[in-house]
N, C-alpha and C. Protein backbone atom coordinates (compact mmCIF):
# COMPACT_ATOMS: atom_id res chain seq x y z
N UNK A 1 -4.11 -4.32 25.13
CA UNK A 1 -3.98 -3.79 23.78
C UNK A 1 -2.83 -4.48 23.09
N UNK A 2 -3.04 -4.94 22.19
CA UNK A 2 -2.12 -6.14 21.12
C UNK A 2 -1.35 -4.77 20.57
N UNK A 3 -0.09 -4.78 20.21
CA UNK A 3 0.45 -4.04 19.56
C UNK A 3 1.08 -4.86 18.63
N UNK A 4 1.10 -4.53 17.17
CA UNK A 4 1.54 -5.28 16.06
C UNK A 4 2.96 -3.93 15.26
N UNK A 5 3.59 -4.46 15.20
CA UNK A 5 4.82 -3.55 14.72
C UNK A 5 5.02 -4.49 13.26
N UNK A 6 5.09 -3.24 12.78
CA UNK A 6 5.03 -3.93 10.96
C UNK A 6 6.20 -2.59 10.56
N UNK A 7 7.19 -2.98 9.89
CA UNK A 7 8.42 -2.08 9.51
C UNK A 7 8.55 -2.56 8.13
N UNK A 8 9.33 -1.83 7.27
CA UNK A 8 10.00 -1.84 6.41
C UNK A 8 8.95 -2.19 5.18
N UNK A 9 9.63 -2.74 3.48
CA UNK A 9 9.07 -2.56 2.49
C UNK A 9 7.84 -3.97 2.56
N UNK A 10 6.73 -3.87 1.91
CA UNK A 10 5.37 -4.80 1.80
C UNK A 10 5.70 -5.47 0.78
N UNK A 11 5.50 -6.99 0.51
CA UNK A 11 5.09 -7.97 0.02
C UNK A 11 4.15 -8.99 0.44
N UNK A 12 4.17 -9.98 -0.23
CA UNK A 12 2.75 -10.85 -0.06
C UNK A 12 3.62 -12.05 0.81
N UNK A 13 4.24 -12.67 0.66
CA UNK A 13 4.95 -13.31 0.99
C UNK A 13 6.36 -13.30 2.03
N UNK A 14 6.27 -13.90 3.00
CA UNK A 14 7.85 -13.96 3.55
C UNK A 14 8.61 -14.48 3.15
N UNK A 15 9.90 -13.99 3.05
CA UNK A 15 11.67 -14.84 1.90
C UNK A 15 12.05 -14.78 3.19
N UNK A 16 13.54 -15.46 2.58
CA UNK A 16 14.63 -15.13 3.19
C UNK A 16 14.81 -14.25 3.28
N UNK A 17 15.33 -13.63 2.20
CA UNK A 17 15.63 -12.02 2.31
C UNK A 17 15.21 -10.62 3.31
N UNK A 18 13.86 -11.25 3.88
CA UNK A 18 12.96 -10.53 3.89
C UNK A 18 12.78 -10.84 5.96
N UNK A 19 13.70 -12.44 6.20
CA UNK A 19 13.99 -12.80 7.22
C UNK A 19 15.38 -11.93 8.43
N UNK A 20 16.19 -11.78 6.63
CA UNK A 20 17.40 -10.88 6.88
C UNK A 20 17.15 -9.77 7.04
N UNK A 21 16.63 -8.94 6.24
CA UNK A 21 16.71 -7.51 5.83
C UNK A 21 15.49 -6.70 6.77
N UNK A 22 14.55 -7.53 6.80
CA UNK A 22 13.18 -6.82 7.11
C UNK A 22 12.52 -6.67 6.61
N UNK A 23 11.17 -6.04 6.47
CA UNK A 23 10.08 -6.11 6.03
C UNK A 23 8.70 -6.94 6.37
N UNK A 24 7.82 -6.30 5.53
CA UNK A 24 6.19 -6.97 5.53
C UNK A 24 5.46 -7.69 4.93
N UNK A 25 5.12 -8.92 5.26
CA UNK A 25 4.99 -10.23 4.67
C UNK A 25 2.96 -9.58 4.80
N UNK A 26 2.20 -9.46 4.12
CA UNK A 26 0.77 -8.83 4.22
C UNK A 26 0.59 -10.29 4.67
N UNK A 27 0.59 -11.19 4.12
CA UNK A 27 -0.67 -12.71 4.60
C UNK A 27 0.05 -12.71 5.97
N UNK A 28 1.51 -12.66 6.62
CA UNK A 28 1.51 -13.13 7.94
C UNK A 28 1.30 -11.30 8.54
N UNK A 29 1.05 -10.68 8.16
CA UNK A 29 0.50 -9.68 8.82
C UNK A 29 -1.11 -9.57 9.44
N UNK A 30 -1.64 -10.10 8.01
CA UNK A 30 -3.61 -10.17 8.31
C UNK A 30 -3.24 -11.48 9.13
N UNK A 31 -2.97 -12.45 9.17
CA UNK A 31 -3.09 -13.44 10.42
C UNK A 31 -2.47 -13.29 11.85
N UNK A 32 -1.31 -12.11 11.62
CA UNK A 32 -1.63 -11.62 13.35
C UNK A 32 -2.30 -10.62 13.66
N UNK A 33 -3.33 -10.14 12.83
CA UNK A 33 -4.19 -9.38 12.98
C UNK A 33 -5.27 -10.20 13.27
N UNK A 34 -5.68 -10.74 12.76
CA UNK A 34 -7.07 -11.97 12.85
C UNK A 34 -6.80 -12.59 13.94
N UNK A 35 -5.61 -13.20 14.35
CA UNK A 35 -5.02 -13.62 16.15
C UNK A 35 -5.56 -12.89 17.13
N UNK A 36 -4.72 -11.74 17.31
CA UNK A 36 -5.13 -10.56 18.39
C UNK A 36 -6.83 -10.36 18.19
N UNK A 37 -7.41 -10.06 17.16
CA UNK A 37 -8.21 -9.91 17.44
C UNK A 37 -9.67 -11.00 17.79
N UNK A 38 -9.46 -12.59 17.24
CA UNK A 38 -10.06 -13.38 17.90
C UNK A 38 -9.60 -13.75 19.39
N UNK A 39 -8.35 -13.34 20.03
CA UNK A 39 -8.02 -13.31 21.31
C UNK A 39 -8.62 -12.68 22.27
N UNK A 40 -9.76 -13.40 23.14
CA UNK A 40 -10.42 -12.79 24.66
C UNK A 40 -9.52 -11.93 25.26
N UNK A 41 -8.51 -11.94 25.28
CA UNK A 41 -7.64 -10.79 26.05
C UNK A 41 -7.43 -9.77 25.68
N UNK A 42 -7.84 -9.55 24.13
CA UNK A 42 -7.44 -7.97 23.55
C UNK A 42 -8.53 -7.93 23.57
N UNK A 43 -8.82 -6.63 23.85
CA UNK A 43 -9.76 -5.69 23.69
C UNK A 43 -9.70 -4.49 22.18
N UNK A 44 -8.32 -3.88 21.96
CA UNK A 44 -7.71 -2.97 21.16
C UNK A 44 -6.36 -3.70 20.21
N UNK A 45 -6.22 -3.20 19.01
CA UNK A 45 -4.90 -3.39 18.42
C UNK A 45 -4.16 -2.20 17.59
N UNK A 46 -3.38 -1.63 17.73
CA UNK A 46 -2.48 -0.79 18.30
C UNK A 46 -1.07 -1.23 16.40
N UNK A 47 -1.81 -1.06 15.66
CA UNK A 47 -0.32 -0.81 14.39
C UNK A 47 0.80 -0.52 14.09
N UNK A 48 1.27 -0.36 15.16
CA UNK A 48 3.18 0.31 14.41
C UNK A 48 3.29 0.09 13.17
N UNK A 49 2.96 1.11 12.50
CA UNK A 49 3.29 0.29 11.14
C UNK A 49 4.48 1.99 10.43
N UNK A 50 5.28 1.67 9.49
CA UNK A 50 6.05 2.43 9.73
C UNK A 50 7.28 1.59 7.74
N UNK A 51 6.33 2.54 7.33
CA UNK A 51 6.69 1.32 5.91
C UNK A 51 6.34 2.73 4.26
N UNK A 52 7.43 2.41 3.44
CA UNK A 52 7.43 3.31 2.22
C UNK A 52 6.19 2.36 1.11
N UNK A 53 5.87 1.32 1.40
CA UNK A 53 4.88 1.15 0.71
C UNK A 53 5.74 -1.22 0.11
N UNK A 54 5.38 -1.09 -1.03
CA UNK A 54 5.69 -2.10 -1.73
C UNK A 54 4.33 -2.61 -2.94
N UNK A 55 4.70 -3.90 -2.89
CA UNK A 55 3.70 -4.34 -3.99
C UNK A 55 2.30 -4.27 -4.00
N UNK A 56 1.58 -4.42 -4.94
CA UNK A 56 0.11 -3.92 -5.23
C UNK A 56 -0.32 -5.29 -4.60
N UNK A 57 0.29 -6.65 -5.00
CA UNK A 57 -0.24 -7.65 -4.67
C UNK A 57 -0.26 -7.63 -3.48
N UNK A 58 -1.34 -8.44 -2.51
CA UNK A 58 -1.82 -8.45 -1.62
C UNK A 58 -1.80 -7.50 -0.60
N UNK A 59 -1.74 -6.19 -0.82
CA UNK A 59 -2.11 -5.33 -0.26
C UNK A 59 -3.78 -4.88 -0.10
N UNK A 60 -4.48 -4.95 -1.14
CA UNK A 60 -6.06 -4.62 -0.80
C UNK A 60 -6.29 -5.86 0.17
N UNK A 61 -5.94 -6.97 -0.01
CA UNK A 61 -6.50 -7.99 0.60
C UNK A 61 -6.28 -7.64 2.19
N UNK A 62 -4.66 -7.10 2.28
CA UNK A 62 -4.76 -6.62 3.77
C UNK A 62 -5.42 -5.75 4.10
N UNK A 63 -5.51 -4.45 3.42
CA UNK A 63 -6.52 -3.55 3.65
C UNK A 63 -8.07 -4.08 4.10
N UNK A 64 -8.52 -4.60 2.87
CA UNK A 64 -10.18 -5.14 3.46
C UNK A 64 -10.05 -5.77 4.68
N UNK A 65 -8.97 -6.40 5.48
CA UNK A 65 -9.00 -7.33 6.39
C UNK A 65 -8.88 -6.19 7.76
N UNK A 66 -8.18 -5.45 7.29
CA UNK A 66 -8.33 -4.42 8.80
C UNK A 66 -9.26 -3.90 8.61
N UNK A 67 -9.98 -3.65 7.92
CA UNK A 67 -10.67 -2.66 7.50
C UNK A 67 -12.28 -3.71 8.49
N UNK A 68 -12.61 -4.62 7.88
CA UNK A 68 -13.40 -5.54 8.42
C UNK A 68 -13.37 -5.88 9.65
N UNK A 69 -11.93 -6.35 10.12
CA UNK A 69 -11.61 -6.72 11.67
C UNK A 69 -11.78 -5.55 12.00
N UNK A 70 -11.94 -4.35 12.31
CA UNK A 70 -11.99 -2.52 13.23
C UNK A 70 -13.29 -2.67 13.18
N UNK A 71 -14.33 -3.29 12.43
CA UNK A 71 -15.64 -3.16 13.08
C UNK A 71 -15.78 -4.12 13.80
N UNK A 72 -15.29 -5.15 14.71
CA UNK A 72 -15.08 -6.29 15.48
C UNK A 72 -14.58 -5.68 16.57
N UNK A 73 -13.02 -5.19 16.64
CA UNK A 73 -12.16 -4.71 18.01
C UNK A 73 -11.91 -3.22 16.89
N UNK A 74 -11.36 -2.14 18.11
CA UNK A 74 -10.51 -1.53 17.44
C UNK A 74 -9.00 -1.08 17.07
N UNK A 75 -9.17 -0.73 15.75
CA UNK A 75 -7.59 -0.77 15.28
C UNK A 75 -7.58 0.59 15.13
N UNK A 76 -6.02 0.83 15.62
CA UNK A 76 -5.76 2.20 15.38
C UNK A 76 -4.16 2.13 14.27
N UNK A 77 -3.70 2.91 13.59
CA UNK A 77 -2.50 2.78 13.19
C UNK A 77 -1.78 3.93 13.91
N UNK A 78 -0.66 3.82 13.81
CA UNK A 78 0.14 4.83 14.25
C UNK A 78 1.48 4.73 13.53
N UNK A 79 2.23 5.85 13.09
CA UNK A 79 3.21 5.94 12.65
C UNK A 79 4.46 7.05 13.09
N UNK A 80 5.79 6.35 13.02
CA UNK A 80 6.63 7.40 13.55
C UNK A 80 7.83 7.34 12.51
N UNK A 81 7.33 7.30 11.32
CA UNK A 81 8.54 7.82 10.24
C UNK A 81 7.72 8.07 8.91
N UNK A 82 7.65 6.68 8.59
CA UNK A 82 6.62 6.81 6.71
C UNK A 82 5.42 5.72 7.18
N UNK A 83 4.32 6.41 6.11
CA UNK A 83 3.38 5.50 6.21
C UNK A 83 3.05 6.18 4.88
N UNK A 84 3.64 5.27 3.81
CA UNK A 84 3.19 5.89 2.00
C UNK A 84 2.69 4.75 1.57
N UNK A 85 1.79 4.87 0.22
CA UNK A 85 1.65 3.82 -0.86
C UNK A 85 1.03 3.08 -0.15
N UNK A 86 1.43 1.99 -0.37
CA UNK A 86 1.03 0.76 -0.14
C UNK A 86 0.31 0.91 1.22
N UNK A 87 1.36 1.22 2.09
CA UNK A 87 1.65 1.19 3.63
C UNK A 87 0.15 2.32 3.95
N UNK A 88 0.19 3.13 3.07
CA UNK A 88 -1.14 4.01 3.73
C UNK A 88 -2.49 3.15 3.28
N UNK A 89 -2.35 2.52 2.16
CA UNK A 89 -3.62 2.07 1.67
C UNK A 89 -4.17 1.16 3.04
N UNK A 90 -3.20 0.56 3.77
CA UNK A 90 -3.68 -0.77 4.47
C UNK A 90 -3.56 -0.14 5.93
N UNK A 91 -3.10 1.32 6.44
CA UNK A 91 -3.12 1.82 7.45
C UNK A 91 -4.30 2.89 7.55
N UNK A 92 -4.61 3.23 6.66
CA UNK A 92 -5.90 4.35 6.52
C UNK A 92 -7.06 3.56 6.82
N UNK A 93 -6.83 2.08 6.67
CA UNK A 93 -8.57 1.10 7.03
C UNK A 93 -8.98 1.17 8.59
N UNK A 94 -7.56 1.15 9.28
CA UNK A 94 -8.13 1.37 11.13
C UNK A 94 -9.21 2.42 11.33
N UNK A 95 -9.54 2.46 12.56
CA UNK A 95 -10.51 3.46 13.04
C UNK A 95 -10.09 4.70 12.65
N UNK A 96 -8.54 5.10 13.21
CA UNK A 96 -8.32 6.14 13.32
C UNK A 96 -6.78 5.93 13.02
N UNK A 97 -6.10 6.78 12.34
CA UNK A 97 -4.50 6.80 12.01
C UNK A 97 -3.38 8.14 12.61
N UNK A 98 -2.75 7.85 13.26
CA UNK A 98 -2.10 9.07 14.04
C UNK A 98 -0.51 8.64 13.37
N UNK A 99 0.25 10.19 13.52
CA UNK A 99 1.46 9.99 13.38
C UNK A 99 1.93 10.63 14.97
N UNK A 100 3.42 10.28 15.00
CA UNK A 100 3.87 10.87 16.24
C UNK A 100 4.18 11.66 15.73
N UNK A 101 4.64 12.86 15.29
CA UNK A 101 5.32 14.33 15.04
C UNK A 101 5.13 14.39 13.58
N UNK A 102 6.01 15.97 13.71
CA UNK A 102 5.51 16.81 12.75
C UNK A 102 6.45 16.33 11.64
N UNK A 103 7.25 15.40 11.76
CA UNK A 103 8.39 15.47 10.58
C UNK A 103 8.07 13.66 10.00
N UNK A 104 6.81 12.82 10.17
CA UNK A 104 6.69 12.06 9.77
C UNK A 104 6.12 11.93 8.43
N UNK A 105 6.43 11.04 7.40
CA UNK A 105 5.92 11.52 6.26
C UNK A 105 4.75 10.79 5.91
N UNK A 106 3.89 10.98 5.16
CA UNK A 106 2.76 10.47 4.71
C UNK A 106 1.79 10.58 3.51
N UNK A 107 1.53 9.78 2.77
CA UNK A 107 0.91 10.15 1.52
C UNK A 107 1.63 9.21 0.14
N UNK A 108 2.26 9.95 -0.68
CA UNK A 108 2.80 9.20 -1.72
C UNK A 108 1.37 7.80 -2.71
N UNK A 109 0.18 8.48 -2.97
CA UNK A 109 -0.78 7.77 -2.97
C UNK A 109 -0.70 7.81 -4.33
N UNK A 110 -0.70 6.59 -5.18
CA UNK A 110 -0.29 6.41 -6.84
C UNK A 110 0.36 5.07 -7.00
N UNK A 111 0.39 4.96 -8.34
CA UNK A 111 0.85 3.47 -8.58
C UNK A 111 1.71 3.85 -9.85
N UNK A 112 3.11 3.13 -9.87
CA UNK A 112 4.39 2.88 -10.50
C UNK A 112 4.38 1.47 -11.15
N UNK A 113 4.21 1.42 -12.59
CA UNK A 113 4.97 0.10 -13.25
C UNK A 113 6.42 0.33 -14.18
N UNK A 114 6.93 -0.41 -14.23
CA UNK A 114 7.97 -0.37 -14.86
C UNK A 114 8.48 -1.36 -16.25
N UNK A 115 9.03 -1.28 -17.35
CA UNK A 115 9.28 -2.04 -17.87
C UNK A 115 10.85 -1.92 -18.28
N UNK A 116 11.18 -3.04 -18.75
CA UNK A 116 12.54 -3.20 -18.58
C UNK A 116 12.90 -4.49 -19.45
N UNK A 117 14.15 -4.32 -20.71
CA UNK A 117 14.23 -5.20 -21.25
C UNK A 117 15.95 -5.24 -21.55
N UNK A 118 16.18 -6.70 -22.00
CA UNK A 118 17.47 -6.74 -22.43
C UNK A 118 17.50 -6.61 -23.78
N UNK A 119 18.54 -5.89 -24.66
CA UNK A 119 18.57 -5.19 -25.77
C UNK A 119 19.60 -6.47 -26.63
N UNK A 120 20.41 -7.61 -25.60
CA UNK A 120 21.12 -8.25 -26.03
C UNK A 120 20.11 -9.42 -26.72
N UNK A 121 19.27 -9.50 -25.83
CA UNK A 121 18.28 -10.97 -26.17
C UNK A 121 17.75 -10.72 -27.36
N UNK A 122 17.33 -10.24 -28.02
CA UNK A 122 16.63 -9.22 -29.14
C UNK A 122 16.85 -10.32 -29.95
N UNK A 123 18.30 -10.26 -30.74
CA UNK A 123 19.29 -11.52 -31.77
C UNK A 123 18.83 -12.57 -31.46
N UNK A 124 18.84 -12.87 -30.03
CA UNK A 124 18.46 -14.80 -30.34
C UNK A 124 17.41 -14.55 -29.65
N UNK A 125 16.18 -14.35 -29.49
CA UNK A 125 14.79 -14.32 -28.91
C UNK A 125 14.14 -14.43 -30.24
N UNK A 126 13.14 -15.29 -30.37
CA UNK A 126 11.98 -14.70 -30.98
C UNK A 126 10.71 -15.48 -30.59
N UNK A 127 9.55 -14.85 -30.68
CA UNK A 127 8.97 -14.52 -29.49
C UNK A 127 7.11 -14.96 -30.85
N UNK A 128 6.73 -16.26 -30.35
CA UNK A 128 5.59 -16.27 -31.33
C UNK A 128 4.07 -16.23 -30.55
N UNK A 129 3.42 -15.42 -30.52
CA UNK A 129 2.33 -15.16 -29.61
C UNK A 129 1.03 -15.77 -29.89
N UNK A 130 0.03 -15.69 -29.61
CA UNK A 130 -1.20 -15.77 -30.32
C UNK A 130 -2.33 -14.61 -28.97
N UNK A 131 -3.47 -13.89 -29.46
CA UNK A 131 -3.48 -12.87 -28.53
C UNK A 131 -3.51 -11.45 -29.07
N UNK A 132 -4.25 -10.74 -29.17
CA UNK A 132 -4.23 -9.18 -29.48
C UNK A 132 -2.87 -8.69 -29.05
N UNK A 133 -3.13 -8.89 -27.48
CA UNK A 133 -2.60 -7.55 -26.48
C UNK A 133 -1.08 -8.92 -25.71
N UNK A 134 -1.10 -10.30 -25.85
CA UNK A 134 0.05 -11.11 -25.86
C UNK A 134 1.24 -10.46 -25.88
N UNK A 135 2.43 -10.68 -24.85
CA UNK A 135 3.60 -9.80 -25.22
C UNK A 135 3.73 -8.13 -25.68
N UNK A 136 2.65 -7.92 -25.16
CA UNK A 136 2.77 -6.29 -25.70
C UNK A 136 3.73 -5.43 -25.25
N UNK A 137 4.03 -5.78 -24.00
CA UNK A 137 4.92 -5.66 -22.90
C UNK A 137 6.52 -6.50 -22.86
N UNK A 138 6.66 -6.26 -24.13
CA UNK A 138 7.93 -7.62 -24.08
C UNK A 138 9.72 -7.47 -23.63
N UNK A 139 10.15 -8.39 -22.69
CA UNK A 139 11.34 -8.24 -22.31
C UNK A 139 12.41 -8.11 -23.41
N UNK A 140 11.86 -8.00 -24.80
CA UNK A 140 12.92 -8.16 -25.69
C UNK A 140 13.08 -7.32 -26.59
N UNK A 141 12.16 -6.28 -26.28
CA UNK A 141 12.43 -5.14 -26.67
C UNK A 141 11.81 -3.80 -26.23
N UNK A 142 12.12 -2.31 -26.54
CA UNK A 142 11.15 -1.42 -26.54
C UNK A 142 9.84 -1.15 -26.35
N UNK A 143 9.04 -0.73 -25.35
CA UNK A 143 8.00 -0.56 -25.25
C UNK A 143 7.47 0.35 -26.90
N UNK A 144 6.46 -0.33 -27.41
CA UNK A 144 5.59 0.48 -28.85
C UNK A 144 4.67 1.38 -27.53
N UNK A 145 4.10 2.13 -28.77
CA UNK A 145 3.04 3.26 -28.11
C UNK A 145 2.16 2.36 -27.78
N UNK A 146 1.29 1.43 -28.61
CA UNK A 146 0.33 0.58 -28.14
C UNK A 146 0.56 -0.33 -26.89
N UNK A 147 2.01 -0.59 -26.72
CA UNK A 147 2.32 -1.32 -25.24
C UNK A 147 2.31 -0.32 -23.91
N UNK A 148 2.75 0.78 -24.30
CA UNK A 148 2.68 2.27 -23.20
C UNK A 148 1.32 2.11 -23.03
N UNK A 149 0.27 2.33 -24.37
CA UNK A 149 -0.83 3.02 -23.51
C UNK A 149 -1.72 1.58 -23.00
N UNK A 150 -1.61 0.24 -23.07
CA UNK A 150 -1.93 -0.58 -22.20
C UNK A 150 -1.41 -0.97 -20.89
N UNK A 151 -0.20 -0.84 -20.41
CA UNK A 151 0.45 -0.15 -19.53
C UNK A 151 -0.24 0.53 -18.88
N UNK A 152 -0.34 1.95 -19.16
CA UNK A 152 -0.89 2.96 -18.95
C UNK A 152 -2.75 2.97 -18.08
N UNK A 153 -3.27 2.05 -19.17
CA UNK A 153 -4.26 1.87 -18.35
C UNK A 153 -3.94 0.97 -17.06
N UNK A 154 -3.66 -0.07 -17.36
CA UNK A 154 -3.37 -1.26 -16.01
C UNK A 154 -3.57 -0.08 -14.76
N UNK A 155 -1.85 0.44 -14.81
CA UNK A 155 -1.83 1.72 -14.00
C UNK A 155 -2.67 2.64 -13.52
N UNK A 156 -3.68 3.22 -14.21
CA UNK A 156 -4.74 3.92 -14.35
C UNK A 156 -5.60 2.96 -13.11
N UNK A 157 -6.12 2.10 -13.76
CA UNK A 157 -7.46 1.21 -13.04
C UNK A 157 -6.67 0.70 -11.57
N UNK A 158 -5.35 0.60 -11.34
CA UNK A 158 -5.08 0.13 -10.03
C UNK A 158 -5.03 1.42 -9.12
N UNK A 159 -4.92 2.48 -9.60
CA UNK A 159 -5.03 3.57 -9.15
C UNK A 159 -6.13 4.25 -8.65
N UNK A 160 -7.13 3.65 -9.42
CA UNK A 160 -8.66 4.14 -9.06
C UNK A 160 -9.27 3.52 -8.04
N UNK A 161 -8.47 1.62 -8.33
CA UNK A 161 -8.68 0.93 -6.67
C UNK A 161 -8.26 1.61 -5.81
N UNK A 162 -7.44 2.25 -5.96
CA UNK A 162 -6.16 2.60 -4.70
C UNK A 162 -7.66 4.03 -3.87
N UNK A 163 -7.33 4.78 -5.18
CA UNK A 163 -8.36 5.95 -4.69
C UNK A 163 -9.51 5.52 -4.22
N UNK A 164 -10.35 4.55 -4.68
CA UNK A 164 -11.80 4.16 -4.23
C UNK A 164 -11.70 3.52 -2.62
N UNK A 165 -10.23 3.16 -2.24
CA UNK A 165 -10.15 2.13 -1.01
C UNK A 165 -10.32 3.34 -0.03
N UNK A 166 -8.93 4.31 -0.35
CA UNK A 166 -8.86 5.06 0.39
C UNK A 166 -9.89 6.34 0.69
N UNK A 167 -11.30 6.51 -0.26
CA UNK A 167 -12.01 7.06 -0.01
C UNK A 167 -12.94 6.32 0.93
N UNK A 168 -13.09 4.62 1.16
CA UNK A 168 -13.93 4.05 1.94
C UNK A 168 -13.52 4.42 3.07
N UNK A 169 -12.20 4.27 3.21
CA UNK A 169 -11.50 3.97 5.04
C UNK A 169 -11.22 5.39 5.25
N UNK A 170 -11.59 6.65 4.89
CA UNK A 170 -11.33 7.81 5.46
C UNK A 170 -12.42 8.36 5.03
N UNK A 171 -13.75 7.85 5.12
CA UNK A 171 -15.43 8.14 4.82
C UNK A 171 -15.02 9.19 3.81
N UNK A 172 -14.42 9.36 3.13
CA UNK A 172 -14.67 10.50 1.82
C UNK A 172 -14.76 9.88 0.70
N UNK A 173 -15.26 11.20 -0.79
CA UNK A 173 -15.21 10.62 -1.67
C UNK A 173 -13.70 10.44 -2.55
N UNK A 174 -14.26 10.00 -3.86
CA UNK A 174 -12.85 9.76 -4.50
C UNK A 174 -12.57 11.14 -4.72
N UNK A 175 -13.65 11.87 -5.31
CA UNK A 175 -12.93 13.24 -5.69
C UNK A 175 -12.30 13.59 -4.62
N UNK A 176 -12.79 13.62 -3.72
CA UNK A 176 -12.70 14.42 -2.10
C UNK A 176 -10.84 13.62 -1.86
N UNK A 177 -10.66 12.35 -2.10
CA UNK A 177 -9.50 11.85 -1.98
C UNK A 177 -8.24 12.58 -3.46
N UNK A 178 -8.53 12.57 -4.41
CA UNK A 178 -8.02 13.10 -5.89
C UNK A 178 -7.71 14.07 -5.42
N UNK A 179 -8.51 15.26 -5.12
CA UNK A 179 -8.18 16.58 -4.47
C UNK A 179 -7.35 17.20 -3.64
N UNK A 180 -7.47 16.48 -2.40
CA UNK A 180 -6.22 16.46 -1.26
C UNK A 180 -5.43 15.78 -0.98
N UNK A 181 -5.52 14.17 -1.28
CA UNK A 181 -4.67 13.75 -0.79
C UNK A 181 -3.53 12.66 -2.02
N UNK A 182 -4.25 12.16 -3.21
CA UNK A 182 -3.82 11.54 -3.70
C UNK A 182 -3.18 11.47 -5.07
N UNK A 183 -2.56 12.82 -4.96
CA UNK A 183 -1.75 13.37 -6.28
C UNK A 183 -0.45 12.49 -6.26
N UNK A 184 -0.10 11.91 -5.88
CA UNK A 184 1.22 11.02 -5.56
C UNK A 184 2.34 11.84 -4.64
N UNK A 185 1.99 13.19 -4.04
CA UNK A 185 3.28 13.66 -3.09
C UNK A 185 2.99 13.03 -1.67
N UNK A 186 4.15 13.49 -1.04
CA UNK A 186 4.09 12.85 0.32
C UNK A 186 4.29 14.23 0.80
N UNK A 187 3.65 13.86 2.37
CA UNK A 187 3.08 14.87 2.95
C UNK A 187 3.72 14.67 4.52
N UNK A 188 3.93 16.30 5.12
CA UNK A 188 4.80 15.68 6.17
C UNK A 188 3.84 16.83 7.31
N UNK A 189 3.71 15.49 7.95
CA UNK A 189 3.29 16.38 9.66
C UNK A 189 1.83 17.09 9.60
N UNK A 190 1.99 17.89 10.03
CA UNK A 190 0.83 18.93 9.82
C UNK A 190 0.29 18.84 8.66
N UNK A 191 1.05 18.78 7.12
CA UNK A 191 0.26 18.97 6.19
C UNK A 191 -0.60 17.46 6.03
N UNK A 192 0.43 16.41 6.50
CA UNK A 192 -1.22 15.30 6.32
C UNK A 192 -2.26 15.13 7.03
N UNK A 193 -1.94 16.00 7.96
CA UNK A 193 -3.37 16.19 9.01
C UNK A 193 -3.98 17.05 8.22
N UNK A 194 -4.02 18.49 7.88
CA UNK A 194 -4.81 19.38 7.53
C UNK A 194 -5.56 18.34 5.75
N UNK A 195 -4.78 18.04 5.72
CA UNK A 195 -5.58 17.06 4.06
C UNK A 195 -6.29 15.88 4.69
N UNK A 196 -6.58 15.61 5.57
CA UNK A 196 -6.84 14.75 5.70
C UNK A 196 -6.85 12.81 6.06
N UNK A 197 -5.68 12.87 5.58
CA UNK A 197 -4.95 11.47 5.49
C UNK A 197 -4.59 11.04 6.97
N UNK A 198 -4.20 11.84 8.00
CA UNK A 198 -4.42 11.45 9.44
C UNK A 198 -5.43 11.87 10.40
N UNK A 199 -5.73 11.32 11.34
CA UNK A 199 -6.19 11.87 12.20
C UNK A 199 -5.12 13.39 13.60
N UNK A 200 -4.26 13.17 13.56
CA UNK A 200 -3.95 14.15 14.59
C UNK A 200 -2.57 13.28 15.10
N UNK A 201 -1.67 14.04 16.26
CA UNK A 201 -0.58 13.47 16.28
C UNK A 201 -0.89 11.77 18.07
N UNK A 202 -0.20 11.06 17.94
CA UNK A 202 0.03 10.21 19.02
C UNK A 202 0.68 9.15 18.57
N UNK A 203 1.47 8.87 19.70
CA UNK A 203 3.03 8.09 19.98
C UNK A 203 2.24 6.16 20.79
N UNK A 204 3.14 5.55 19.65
CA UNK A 204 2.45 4.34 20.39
C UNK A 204 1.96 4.04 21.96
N UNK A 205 3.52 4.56 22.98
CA UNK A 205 2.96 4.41 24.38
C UNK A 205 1.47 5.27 24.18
C-alpha cells in the first residue's frame, strides 16, 4: 500500500517557498498518484492528506485524477487534522474518506474571491480598456456594484463546480450536498460523519 502524505496549503505549482514552508504542489501530487498507481507493487494508495484547502486552480484537475485512478487501484483518504475546501474537493474523490478522531475538522465547502486595490495609484494610473466587462475588477480603484455582481457570479459558478464535484465523489446529489454539507462551515468529528462528508473514523497505520 503506497502511502502519499500531502500537508499543508494547495497550489498548482511547486516554489520555493513552498520547498521551505510546505505545502501542495496538485500537478506533483496527481503524478505521484499516477506513479503508485501504474506501479505492479501497489495494490492500494493510502492519502494522508491533511490540508485547509488553497487555490481553485488546479484543484478539479486533481480531483478528476483521483477520482479516475480509484476505479483502477484503490484510494482511500484519510485525515488527522483538516481536510477543508480545496483539500476536501480532491479528498472526497477516493473510494472512501476517514478521519482519525473526533476533533478533526472537515468541510468548509465554498469559494472566496477577493479584491484589493491601491488608492495611491488612482493619480497616476489611467487605465484605457476596450470590452464590456474589461477592468471591471480594477486594481485602481473601488469595486462599482456592476464589478461586485460580476464577481459575484464568477464565485457563484465555481461554487456550483465545487458542489456538482462533490456530489459525484460522495454518489449524492447537489441538493443532497447544499443541504448537509456545503454551506461553507466546517465540521468536526462526528458531525462530518453524520452529514455525510466522511465515511467513519481510521488512523493511517
Amino acid at each position: 500500500v503506497a502511502v502519499l502524505t500531502l500537508d499543508g496549503v494547495m497550489a498548482p505549482k511547486a516554489n520555493l517557498f513552498m520547498r521551505v514552508s510546505g505545502g501542495i504542489s496538485t500537478q506533483m501530487a496527481t503524478l505521484q498518484l499516477e506513479s503508485a498507481t501504474a506501479d505492479p507493487r501497489v495494490t492500494a494508495t493510502v492519502m494522508a492528506l491533511d490540508s485547509p484547502g488553497g487555490s481553485v486552480f488546479g484543484t478539479p484537475e486533481f480531483g478528476a485524477a483521483v477520482l479516475e485512478l480509484a476505479k483502477i487501484k484503490p484510494i482511500v483518504t484519510v485525515s488527522e487534522a483538516t481536510l477543508a475546501s480545496a483539500a476536501y474537493w480532491v479528498g472526497s474523490a477516493a473510494n472512501a474518506v476517514y478521519i482519525s478522531g473526533p476533533t478533526v475538522q472537515v468541510g468548509s465547502i465554498g469559494v472566496v474571491a477577493s479584491h484589493s486595490y491601491d488608492p495611491q495609484a488612482k493619480g497616476g494610473v489611467t487605465e484605457i480598456t476596450a470590452g464590456k466587462y474589461k477592468r471591471i475588477a480594477s486594481s485602481t480603484g473601488p469595486l462599482s456594484k456592476e464589478g461586485q455582481a460580476y464577481m459575484q457570479g464568477q464565485v457563484d459558478h465555481l461554487y456550483s463546480v465545487f458542489v456538482d464535484a462533490v456530489a459525484a465523489n460522495r454518489s449524492a446529489t447537489a441538493e443532497q450536498v447544499l443541504e448537509h454539507m456545503a454551506d461553507g462551515r466546517v465540521f468536526i468529528g462526528q458531525q462530518a460523519i453524520d452529514r455525510g462528508l466522511v465515511d467513519g473514523y481510521a488512523t493511517v497505520d
